[in-house]
C-alpha atoms as a PDB file:
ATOM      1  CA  UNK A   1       5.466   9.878  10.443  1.00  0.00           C
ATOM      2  CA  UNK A   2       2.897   9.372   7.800  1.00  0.00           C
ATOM      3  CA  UNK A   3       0.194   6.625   7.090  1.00  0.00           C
ATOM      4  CA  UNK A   4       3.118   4.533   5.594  1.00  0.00           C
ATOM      5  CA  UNK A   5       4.385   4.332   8.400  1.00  0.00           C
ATOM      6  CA  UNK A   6       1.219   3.261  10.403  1.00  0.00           C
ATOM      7  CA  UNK A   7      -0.509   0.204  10.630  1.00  0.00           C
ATOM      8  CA  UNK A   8      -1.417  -1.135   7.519  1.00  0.00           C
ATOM      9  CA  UNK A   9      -3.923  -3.752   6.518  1.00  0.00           C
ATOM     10  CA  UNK A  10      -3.322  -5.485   2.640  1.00  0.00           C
ATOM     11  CA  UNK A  11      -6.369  -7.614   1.245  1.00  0.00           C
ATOM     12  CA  UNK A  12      -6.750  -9.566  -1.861  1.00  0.00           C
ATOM     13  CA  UNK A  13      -8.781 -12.357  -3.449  1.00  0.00           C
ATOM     14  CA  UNK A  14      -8.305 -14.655  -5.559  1.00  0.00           C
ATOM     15  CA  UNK A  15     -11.665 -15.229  -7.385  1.00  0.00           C
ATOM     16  CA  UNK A  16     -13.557 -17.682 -10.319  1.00  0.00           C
ATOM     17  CA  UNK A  17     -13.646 -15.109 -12.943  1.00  0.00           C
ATOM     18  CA  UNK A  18     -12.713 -11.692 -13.830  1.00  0.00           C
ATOM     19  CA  UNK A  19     -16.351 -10.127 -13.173  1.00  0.00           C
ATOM     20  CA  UNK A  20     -16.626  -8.410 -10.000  1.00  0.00           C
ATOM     21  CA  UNK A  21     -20.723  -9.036 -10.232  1.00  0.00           C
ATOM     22  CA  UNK A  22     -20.704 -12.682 -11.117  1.00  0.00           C
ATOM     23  CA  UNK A  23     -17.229 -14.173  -9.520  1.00  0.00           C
ATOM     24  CA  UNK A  24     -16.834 -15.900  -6.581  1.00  0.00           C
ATOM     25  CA  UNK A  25     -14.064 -15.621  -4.248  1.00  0.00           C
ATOM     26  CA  UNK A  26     -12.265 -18.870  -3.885  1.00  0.00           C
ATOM     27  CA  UNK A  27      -9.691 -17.581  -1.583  1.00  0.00           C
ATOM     28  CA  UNK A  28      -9.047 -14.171   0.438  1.00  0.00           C
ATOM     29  CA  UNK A  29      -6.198 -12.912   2.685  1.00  0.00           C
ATOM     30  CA  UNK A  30      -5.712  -9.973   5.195  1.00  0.00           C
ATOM     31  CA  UNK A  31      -2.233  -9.387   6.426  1.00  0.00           C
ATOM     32  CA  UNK A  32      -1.068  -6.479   9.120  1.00  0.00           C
ATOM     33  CA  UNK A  33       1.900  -5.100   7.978  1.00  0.00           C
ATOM     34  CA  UNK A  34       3.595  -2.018   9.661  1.00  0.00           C
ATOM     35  CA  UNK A  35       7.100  -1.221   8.003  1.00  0.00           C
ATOM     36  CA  UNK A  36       8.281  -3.748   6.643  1.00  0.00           C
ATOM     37  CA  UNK A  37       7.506  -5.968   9.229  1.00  0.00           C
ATOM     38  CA  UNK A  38       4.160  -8.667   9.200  1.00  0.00           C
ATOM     39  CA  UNK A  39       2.315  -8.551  12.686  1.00  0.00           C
ATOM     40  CA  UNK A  40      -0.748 -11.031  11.489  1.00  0.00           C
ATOM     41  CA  UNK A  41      -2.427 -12.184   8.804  1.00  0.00           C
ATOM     42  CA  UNK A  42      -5.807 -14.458   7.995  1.00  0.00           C
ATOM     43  CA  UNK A  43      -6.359 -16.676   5.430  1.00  0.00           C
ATOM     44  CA  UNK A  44      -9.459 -18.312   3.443  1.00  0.00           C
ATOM     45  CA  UNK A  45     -10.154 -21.157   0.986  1.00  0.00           C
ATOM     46  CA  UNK A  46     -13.676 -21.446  -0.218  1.00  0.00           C
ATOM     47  CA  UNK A  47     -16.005 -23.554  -1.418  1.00  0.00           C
ATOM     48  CA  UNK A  48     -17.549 -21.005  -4.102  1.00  0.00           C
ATOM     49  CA  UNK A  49     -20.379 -23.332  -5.180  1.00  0.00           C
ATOM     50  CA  UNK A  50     -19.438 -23.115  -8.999  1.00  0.00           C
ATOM     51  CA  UNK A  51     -17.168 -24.716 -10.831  1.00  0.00           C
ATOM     52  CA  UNK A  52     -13.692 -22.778 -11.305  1.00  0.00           C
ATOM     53  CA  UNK A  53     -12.819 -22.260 -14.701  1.00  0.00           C
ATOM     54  CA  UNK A  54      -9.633 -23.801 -15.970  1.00  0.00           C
ATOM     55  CA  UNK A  55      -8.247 -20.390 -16.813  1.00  0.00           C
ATOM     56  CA  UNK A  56      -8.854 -19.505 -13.641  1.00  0.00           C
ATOM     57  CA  UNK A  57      -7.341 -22.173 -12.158  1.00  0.00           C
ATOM     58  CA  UNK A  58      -4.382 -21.603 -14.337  1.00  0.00           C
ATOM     59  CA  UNK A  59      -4.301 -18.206 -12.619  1.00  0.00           C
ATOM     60  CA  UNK A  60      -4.181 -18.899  -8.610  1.00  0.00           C
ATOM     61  CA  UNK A  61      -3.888 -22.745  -8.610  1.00  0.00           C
ATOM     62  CA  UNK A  62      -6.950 -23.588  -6.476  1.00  0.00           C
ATOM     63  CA  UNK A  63      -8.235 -26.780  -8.090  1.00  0.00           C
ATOM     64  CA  UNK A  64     -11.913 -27.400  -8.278  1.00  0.00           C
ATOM     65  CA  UNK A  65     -11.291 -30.563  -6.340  1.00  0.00           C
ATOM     66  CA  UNK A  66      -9.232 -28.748  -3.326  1.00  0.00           C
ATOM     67  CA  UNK A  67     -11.920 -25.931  -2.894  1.00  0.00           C
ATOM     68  CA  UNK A  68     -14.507 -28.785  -3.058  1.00  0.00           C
ATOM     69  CA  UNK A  69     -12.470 -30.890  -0.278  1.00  0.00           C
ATOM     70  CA  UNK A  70     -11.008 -28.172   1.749  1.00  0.00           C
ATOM     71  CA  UNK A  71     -13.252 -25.101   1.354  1.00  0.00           C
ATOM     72  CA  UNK A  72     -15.275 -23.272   3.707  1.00  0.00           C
ATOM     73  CA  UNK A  73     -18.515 -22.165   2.643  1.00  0.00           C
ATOM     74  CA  UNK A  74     -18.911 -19.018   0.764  1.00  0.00           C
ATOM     75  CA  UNK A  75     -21.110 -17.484   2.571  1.00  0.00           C
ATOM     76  CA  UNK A  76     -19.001 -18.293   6.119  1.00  0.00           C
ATOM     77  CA  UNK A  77     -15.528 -16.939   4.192  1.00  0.00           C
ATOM     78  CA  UNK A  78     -17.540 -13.788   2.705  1.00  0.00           C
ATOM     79  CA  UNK A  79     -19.272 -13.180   5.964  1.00  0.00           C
ATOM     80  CA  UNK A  80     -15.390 -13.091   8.139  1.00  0.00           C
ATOM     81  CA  UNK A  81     -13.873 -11.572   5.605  1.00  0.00           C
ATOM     82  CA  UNK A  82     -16.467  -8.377   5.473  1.00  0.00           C
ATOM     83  CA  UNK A  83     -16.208  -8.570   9.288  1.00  0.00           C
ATOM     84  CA  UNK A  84     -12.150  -8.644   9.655  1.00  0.00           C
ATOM     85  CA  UNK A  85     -12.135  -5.571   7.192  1.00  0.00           C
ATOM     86  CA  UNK A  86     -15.185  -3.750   9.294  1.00  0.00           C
ATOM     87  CA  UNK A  87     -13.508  -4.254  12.272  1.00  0.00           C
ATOM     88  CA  UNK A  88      -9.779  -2.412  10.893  1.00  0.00           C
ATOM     89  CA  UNK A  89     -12.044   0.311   9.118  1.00  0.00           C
ATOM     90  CA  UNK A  90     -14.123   0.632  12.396  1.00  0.00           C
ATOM     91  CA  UNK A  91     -10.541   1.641  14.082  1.00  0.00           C
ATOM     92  CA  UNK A  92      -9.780   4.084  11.613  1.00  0.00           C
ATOM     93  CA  UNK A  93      -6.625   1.630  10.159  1.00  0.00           C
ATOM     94  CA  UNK A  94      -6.366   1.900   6.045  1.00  0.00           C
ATOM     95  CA  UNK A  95      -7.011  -1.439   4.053  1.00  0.00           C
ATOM     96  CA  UNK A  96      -4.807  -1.502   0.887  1.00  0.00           C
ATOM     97  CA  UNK A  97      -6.078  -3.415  -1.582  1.00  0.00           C
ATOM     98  CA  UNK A  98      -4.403  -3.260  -5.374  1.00  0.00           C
ATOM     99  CA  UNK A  99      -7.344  -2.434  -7.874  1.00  0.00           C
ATOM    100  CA  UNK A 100      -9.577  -2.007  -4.788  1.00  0.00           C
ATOM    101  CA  UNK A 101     -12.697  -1.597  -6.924  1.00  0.00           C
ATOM    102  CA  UNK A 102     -12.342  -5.067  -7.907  1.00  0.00           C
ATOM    103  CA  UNK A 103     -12.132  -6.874  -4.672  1.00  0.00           C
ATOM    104  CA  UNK A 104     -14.370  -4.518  -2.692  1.00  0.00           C
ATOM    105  CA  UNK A 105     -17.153  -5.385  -5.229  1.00  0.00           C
ATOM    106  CA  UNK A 106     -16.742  -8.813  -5.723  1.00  0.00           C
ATOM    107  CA  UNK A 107     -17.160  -8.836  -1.532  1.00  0.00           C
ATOM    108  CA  UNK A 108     -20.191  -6.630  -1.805  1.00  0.00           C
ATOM    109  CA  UNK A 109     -21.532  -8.712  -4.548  1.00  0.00           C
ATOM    110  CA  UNK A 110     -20.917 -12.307  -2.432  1.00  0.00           C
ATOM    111  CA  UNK A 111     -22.462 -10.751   0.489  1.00  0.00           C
ATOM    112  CA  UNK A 112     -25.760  -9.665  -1.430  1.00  0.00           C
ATOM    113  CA  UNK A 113     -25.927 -13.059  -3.216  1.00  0.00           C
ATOM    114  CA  UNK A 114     -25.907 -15.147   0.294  1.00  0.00           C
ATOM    115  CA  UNK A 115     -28.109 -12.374   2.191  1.00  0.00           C
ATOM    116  CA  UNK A 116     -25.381 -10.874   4.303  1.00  0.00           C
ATOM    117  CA  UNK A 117     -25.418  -7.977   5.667  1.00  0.00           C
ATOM    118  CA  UNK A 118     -23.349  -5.450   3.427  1.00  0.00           C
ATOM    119  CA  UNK A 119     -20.045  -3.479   4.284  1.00  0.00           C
ATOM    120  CA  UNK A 120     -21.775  -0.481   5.017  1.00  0.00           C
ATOM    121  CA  UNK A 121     -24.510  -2.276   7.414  1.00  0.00           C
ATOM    122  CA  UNK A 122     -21.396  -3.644   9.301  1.00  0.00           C
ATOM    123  CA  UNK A 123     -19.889   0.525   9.535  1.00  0.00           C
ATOM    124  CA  UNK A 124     -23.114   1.626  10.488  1.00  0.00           C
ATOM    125  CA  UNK A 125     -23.962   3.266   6.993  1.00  0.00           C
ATOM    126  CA  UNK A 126     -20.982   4.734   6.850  1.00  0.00           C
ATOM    127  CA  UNK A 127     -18.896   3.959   3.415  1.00  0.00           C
ATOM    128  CA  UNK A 128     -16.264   1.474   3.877  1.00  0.00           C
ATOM    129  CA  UNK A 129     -13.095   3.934   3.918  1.00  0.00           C
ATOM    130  CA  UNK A 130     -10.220   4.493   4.554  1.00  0.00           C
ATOM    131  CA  UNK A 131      -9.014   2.544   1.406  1.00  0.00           C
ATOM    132  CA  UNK A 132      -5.830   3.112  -0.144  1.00  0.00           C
ATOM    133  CA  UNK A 133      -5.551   1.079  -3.698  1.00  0.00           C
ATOM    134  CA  UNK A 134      -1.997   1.583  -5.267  1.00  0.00           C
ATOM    135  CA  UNK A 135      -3.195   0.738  -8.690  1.00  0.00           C
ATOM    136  CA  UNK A 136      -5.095   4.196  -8.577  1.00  0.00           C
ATOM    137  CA  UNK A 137      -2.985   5.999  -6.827  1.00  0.00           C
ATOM    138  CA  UNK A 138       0.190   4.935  -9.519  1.00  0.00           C
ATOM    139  CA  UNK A 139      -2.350   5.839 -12.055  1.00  0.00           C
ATOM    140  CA  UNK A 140      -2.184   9.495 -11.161  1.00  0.00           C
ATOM    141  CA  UNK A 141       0.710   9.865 -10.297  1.00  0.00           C
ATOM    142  CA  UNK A 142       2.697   8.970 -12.989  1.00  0.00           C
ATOM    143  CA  UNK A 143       0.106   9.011 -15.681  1.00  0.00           C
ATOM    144  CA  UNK A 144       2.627   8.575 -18.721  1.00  0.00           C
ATOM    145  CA  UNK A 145       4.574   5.705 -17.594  1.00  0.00           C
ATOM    146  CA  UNK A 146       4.599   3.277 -20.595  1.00  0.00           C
ATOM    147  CA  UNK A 147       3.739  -0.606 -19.960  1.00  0.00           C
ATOM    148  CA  UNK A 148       1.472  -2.723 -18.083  1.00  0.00           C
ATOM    149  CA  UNK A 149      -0.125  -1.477 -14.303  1.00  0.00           C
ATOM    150  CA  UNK A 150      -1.044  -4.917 -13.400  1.00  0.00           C
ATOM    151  CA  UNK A 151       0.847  -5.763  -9.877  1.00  0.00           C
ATOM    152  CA  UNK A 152       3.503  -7.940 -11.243  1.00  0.00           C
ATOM    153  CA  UNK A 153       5.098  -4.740 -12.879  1.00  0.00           C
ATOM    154  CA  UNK A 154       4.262  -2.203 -10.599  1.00  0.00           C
ATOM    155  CA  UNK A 155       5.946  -4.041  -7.719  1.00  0.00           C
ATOM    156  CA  UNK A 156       9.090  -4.262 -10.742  1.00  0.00           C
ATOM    157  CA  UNK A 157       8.720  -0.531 -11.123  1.00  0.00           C
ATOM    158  CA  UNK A 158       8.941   0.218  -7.103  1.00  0.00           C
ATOM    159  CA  UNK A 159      10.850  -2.596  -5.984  1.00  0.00           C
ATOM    160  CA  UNK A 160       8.716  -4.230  -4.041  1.00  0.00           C
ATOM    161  CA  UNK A 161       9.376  -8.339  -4.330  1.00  0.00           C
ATOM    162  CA  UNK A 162       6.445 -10.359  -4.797  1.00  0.00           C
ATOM    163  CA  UNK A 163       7.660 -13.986  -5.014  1.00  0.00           C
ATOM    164  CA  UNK A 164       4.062 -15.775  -5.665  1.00  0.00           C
ATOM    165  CA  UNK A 165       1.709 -13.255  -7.885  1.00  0.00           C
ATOM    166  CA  UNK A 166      -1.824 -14.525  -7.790  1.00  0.00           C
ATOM    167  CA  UNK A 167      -1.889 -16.170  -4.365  1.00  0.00           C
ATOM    168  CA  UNK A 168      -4.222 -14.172  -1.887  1.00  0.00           C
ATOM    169  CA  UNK A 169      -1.341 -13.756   0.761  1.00  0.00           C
ATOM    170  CA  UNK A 170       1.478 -13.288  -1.290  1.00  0.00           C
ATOM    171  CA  UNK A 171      -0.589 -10.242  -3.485  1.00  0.00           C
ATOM    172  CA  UNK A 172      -2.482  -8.333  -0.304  1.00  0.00           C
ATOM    173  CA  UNK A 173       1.225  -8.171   1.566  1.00  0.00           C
ATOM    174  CA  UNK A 174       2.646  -6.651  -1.621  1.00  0.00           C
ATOM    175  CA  UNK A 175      -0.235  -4.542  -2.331  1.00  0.00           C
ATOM    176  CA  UNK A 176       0.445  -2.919   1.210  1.00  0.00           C
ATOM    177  CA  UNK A 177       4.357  -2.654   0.753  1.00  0.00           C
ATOM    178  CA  UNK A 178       4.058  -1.310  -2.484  1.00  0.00           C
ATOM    179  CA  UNK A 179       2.015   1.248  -1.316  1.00  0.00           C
ATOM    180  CA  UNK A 180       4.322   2.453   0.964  1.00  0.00           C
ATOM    181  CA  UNK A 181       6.954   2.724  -1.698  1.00  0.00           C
ATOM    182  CA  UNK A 182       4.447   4.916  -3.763  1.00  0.00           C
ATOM    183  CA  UNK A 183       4.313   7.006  -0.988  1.00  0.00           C
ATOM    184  CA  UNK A 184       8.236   7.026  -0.693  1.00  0.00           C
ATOM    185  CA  UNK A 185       8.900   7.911  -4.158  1.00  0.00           C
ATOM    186  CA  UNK A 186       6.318  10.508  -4.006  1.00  0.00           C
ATOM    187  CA  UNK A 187       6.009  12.890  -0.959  1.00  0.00           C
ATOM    188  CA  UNK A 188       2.504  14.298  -1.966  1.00  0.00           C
ATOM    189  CA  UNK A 189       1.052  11.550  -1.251  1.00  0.00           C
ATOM    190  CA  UNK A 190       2.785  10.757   1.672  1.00  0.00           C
ATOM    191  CA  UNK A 191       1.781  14.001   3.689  1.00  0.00           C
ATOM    192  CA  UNK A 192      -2.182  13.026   3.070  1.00  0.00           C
ATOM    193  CA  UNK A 193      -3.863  11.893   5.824  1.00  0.00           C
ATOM    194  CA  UNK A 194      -5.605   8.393   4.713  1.00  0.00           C
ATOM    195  CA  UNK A 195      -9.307  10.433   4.872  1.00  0.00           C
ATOM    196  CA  UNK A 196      -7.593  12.745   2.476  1.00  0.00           C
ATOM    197  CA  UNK A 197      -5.752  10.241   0.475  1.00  0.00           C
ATOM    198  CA  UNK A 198      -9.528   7.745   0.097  1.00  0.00           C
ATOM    199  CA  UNK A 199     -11.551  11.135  -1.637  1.00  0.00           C
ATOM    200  CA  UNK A 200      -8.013  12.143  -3.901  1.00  0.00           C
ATOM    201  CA  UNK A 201      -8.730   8.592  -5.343  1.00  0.00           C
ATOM    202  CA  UNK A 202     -12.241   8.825  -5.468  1.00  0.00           C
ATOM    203  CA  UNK A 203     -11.701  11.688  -8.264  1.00  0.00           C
ATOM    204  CA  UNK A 204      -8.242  10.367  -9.449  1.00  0.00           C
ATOM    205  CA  UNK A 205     -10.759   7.048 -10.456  1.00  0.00           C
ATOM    206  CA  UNK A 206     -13.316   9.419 -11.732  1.00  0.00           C
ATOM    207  CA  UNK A 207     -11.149  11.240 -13.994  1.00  0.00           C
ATOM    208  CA  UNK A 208      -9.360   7.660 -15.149  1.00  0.00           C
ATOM    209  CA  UNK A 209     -12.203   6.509 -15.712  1.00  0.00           C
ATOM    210  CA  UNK A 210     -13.882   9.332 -18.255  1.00  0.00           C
ATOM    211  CA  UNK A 211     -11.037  10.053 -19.708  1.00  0.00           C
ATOM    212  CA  UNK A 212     -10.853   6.635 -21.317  1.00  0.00           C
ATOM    213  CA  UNK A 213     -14.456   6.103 -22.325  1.00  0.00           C
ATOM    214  CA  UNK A 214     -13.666   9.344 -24.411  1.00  0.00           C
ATOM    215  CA  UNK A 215     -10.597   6.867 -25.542  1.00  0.00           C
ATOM    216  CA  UNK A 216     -13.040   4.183 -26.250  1.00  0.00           C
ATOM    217  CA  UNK A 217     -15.673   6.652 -27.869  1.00  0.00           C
ATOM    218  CA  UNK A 218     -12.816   8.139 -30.175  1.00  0.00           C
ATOM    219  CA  UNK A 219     -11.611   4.736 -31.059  1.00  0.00           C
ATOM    220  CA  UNK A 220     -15.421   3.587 -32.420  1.00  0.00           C
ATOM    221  CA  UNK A 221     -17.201   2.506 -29.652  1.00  0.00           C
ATOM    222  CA  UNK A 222     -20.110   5.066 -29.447  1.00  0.00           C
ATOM    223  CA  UNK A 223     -21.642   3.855 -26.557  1.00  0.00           C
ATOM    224  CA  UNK A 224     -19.411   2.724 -24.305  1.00  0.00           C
ATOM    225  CA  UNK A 225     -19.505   3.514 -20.473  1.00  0.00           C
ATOM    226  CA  UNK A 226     -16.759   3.415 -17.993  1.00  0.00           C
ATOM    227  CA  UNK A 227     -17.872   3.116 -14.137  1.00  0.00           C
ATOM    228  CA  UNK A 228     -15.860   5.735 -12.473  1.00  0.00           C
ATOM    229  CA  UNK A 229     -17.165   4.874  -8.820  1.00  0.00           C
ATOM    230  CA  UNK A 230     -14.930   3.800  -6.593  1.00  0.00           C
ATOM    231  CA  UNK A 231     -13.746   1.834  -4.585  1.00  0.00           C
ATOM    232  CA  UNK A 232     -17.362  -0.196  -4.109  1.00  0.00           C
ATOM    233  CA  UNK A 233     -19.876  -0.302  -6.979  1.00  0.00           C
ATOM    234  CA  UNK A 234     -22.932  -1.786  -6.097  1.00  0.00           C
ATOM    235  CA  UNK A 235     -25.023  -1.495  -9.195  1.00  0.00           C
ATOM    236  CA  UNK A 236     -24.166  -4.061 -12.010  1.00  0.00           C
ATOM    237  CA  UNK A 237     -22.791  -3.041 -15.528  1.00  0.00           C
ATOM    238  CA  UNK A 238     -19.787  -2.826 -17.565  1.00  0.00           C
ATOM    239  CA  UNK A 239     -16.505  -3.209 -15.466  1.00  0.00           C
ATOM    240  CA  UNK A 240     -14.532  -0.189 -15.002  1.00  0.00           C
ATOM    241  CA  UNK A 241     -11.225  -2.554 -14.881  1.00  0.00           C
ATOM    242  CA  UNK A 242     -10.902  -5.996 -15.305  1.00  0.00           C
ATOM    243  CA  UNK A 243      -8.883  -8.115 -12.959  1.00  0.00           C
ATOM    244  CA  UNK A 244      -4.770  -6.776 -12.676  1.00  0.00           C
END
């Protein structure tokens, strides 16, 4: 059959800023998808507790005066969040998430700021996992692909339809479909189990990620670093991606 095949759990937020350290989700979505077909999904609207920046508003929509009138607080929508995702990973079902490093930070992040216990408190100390991020996974496996690897245009590339980009929903259910058509289009990473398929990306990230701060280097910046953790980086410091 395959994991593509399997029960599938997309996740996405849409946030205040592009910093996974310092932005706050404003809203979040996790939709079960098996196939093509949708068996569930939960949505969030928060209250971050900062003002949303207009670009960012520009981005997913969310006025500060909605979020204000119709938010939950941000500590309730990071604490069921965290708990909805602990819950799949505790059952051994994948969460897709596009640019997983991203979103999975910006959770741990919200959870540390409000005194939550963390994703791995809620697994037991076990690393959140299995994740499956097609924005890594595309990334390796066709490396020389010209263009942009935001989602927009790898959904174009695979032909998976995404009708409202940058709305939590909308993104986490094509996150998960698209991932299934990477795994269509290419059979090696179809046949991994999803344990197998979570530590490939953890060194298809790795390698990503050194091989362009030697870019960076080369092109004059002596000192930059590129986090290659993924997909949860709990230690502050200079982004490894910015939002895609």
């Amino acid at each position: 059959m395959g994991w593509h095949r399997e029960l599938l759990i997309g996740f996405d937020l849409e946030t205040t800023g592009t910093d996974p350290h310092e932005a706050r989700i404003v809203t979040g979505a996790v939709i079960e998808v098996r196939g093509s077909e949708v068996l569930g999904r939960r949505e969030w609207l928060a209250d971050p507790g900062v003002e949303i920046p207009a670009d960012a508003v520009a981005v997913h929509g969310i006025s500060n005066e909605r979020a204000a009138g119709e938010g939950s607080p941000a500590d309730r929508v990071a604490d069921a969040i965290a708990d909805v995702l602990a819950d799949h990973w505790k059952a051994g079902v994948p969460v897709v998430a596009y640019n997983a490093a991203f979103d999975l930070t910006l959770l741990s992040a919200e959870l540390r700021r409000h005194g939550l216990p963390s994703l791995r408190e809620r697994l037991g100390g076990l690393d959140p996992a299995p994740v499956i991020d097609p924005y890594t996974i595309d990334r390796s496996v066709d490396r020389y692909r010209r263009g942009k690897r935001n989602l927009e245009a790898v959904c174009r590339e695979y032909g998976v339809p995404l009708d409202a980009a940058h709305d939590a929903a909308a993104d986490a259910l094509a996150a998960a479909r698209l991932a299934c058509a990477i795994a269509g289009r290419h059979p090696k990473v179809a046949v991994l189990g999803p344990a197998d398929l979570h530590r490939r990306q953890i060194e298809w990230y790795a390698e990503w990620a050194a091989d362009f701060q030697s870019f960076l280097r080369r092109k004059g910046d002596a000192t930059a670093v590129v986090d290659g953790v993924w997909p949860l980086r709990e230690s502050a410091g200079k982004p490894a991606d910015e939002r895609v």
